[in-house]
N, C-alpha and C. Protein backbone atom coordinates (compact mmCIF):
# COMPACT_ATOMS: atom_id res chain seq x y z
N UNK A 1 15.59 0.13 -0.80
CA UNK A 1 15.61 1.15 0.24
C UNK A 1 15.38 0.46 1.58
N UNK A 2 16.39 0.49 2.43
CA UNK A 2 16.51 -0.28 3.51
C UNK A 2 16.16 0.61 4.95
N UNK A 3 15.23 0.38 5.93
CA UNK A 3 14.69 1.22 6.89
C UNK A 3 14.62 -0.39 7.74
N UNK A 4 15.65 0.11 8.85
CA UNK A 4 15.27 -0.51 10.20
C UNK A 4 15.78 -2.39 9.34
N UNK A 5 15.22 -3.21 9.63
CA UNK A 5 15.22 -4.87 8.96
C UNK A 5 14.58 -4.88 7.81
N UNK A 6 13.60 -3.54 7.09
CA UNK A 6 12.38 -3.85 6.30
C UNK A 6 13.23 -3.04 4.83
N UNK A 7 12.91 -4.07 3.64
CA UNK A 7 13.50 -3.27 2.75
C UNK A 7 12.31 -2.75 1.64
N UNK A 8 11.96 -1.64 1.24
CA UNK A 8 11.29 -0.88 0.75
C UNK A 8 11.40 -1.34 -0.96
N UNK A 9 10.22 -0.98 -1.57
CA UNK A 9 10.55 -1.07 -2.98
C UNK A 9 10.83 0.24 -3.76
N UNK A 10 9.97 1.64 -2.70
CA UNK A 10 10.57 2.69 -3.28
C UNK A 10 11.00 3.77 -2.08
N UNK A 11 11.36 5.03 -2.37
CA UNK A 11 11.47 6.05 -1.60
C UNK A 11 10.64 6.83 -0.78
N UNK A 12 9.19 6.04 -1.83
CA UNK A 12 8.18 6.97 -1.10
C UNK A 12 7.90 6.19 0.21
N UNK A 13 7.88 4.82 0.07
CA UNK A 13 7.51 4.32 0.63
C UNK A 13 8.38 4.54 1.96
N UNK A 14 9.60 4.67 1.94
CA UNK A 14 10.44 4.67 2.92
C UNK A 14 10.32 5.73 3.86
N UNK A 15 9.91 6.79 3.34
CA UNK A 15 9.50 8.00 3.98
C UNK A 15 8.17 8.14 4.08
N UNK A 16 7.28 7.21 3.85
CA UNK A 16 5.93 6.71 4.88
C UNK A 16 6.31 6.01 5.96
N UNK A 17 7.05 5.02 5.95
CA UNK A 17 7.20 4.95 6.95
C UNK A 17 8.10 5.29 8.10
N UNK A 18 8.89 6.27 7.63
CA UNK A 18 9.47 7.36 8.89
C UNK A 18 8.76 8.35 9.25
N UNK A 19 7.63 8.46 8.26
CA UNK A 19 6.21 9.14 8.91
C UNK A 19 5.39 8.93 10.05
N UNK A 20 4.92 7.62 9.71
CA UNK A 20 4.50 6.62 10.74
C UNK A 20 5.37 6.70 12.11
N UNK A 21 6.60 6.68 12.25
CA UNK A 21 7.02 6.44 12.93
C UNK A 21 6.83 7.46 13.82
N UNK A 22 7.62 8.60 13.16
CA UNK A 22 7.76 9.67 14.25
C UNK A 22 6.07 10.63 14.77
N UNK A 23 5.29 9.74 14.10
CA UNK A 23 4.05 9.97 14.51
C UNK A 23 3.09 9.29 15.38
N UNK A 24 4.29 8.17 15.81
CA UNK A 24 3.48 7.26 16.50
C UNK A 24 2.39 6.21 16.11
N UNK A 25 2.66 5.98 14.78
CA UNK A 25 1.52 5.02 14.44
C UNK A 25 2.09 3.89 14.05
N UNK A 26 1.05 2.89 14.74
CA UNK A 26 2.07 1.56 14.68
C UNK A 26 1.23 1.01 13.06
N UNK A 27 2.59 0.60 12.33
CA UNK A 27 2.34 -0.06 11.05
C UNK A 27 2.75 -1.33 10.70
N UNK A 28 2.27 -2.00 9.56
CA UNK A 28 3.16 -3.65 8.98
C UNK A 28 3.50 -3.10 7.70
N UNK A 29 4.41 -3.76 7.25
CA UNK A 29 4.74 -3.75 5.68
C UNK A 29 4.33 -5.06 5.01
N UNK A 30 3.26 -4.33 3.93
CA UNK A 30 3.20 -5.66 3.34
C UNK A 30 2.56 -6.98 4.26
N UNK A 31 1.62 -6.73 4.96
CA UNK A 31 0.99 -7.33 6.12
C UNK A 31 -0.13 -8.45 5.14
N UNK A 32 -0.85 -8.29 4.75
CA UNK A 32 -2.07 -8.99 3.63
C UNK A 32 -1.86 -9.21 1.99
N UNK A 33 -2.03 -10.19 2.34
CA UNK A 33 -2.06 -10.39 0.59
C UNK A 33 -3.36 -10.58 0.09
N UNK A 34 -3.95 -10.15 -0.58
CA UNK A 34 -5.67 -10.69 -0.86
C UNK A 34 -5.23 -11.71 -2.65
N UNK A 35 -5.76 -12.67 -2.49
CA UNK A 35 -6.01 -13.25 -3.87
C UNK A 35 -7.16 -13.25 -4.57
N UNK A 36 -6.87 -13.11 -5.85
CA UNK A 36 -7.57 -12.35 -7.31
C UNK A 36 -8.46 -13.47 -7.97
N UNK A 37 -9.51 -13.47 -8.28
CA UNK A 37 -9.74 -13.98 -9.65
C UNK A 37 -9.40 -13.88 -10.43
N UNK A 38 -8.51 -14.92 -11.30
CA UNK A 38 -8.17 -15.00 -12.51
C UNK A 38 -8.33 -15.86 -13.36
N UNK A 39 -8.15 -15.35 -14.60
CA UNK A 39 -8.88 -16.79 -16.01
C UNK A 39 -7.31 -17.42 -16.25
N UNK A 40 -6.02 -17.14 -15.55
CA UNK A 40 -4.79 -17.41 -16.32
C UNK A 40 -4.82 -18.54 -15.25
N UNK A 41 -3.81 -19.30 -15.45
CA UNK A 41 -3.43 -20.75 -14.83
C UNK A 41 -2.35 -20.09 -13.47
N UNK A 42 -1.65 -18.96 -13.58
CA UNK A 42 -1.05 -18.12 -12.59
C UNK A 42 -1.95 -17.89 -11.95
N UNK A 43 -2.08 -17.96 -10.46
CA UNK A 43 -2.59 -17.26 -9.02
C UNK A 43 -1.83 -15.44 -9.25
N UNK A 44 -3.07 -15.08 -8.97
CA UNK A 44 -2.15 -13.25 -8.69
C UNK A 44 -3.32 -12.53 -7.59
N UNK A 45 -1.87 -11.90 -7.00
CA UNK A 45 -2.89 -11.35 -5.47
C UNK A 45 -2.37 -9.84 -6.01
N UNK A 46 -2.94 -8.78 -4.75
CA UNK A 46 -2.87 -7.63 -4.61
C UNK A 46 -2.20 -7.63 -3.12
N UNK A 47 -1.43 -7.14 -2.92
CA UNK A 47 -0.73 -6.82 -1.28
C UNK A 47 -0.49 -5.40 -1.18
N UNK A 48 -1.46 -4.14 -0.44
CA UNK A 48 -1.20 -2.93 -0.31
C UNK A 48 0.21 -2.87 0.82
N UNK A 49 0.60 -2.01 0.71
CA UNK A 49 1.75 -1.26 1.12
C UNK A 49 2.20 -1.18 2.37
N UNK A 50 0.85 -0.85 3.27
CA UNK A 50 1.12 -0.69 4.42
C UNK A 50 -0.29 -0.98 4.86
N UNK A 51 -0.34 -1.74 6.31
CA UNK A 51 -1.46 -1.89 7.78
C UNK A 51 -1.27 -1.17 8.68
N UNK A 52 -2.04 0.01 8.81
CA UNK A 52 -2.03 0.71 10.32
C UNK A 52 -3.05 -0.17 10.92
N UNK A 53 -2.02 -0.56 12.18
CA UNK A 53 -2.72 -1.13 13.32
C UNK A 53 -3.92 -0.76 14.01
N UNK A 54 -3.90 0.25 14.40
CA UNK A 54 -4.70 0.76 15.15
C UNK A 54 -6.08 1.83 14.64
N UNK A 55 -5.59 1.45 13.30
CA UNK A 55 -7.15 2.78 12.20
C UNK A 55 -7.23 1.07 11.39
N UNK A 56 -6.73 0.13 11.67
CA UNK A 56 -7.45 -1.09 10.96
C UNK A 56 -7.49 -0.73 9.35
N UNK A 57 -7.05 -0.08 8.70
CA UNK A 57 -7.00 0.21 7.25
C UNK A 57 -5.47 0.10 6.28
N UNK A 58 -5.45 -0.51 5.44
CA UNK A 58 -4.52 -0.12 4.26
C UNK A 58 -4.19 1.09 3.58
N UNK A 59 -3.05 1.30 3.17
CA UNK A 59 -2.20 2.61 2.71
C UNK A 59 -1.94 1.92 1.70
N UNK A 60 -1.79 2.48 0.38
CA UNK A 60 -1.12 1.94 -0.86
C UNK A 60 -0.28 3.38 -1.45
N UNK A 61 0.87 3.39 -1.56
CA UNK A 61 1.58 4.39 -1.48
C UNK A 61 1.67 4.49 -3.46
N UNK A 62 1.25 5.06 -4.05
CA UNK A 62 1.25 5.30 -5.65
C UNK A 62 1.76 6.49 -6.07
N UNK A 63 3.34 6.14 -6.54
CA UNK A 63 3.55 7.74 -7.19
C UNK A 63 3.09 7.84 -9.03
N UNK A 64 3.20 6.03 -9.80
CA UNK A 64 2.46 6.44 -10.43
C UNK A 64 1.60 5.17 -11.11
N UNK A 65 0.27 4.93 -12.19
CA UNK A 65 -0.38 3.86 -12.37
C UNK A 65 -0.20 3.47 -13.30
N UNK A 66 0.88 1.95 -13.60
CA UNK A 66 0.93 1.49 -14.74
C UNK A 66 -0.57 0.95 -14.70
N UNK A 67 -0.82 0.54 -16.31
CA UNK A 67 -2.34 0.05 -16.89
C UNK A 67 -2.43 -0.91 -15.73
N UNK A 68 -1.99 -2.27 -15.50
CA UNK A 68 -1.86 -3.21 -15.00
C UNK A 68 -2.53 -3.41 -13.83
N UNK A 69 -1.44 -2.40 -12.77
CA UNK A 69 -1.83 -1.96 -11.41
C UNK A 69 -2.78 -1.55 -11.27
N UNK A 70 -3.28 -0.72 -12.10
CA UNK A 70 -4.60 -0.18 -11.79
C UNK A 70 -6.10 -0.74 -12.08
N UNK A 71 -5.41 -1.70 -13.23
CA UNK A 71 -6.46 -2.84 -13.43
C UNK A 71 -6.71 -4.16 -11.92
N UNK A 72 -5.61 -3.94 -11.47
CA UNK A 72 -5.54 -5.20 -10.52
C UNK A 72 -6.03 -4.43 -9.11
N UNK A 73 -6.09 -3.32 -9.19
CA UNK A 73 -6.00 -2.15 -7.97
C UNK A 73 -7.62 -2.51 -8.30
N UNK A 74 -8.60 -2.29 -9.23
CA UNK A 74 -10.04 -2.14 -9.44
C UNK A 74 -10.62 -3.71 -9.11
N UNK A 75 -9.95 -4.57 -10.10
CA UNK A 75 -9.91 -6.25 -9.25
C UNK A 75 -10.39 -6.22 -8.06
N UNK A 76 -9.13 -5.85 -7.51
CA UNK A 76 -9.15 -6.03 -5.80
C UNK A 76 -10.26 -5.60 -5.12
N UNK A 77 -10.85 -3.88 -5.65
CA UNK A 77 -12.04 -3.13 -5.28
C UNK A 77 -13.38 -4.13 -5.06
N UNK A 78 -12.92 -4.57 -6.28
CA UNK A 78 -14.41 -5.40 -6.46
C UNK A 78 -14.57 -6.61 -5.26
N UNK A 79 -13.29 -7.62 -5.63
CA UNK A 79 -13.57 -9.16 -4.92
C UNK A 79 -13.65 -8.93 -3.27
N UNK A 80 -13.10 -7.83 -3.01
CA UNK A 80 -12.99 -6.97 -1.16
C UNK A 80 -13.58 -5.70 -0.88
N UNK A 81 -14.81 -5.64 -0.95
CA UNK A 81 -15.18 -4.30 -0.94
C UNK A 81 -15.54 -3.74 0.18
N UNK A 82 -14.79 -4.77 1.49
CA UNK A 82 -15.07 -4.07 2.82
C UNK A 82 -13.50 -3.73 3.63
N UNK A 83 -12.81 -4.02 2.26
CA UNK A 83 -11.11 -4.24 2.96
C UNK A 83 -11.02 -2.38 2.49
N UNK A 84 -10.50 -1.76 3.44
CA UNK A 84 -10.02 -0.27 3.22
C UNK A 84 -8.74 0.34 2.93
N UNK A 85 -8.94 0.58 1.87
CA UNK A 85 -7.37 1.07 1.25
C UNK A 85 -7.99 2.35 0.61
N UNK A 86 -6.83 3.29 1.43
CA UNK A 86 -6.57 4.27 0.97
C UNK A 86 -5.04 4.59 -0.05
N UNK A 87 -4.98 5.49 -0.79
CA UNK A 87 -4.06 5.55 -1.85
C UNK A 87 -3.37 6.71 -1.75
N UNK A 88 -2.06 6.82 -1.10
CA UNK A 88 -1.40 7.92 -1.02
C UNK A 88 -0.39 8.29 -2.23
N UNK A 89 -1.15 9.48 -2.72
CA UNK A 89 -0.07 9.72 -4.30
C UNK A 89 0.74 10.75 -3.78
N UNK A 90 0.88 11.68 -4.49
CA UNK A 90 2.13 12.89 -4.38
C UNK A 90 1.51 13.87 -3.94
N UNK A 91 0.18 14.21 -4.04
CA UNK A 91 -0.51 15.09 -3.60
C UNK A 91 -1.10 15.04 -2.36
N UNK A 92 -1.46 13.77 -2.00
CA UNK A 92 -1.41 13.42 -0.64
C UNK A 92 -0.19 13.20 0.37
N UNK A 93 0.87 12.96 -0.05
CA UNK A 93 2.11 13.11 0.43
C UNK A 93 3.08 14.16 0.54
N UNK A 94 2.22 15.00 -0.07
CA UNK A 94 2.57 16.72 -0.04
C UNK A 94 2.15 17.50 1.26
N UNK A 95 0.71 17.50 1.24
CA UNK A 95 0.24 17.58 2.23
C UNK A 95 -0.07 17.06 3.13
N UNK A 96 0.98 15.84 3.54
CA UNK A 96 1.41 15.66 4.79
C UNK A 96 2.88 15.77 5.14
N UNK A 97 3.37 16.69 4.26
CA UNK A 97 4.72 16.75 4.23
C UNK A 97 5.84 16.23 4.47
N UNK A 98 5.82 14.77 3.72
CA UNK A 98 6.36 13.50 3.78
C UNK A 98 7.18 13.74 2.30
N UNK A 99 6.65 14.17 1.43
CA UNK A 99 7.62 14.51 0.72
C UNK A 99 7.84 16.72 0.27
């Protein structure tokens, strides 16, 4: 899903950020990567979705939680527990009428 130079991994995401936009809030895609502790010989990070500039916080746009993600989503909680991510699902994207 292609918006502007930035290509999206889903729909929701794409229509967050035509949210953003026409709301005036300046955003990054995919701005931070945080890296994980892990016992595997693979490096694995977490990179939320979106950086609003100006509220200094992460958006992670979730329509839904494989086991994985959500294991790596709690990871992340732990090793950064001053980094702010908020999690926009369907119900939060309802009521902002983005979708």
């Amino acid at each position: 899903y292609k918006y502007g130079d930035i290509y999206f991994r889903s729909s929701w995401e794409l229509k967050v950020a035509v949210f953003f936009d026409k709301n005036n809030i300046e955003w990054e895609y995919e701005k931070h990567k945080f890296i994980l502790p892990s016992n595997a010989k693979k490096e694995e990070s977490y990179t939320p979705d979106f950086y609003l500039l100006d509220q200094h916080k992460h958006i992670e746009v979730k329509g839904y939680w494989r086991l994985d993600a959500s294991e790596k989503f709690e990871r992340f909680k732990k090793e950064y527990p001053g980094v702010v991510v908020e999690i926009w699902d369907k119900e939060k994207l309802k009521q902002l009428n983005i979708l």
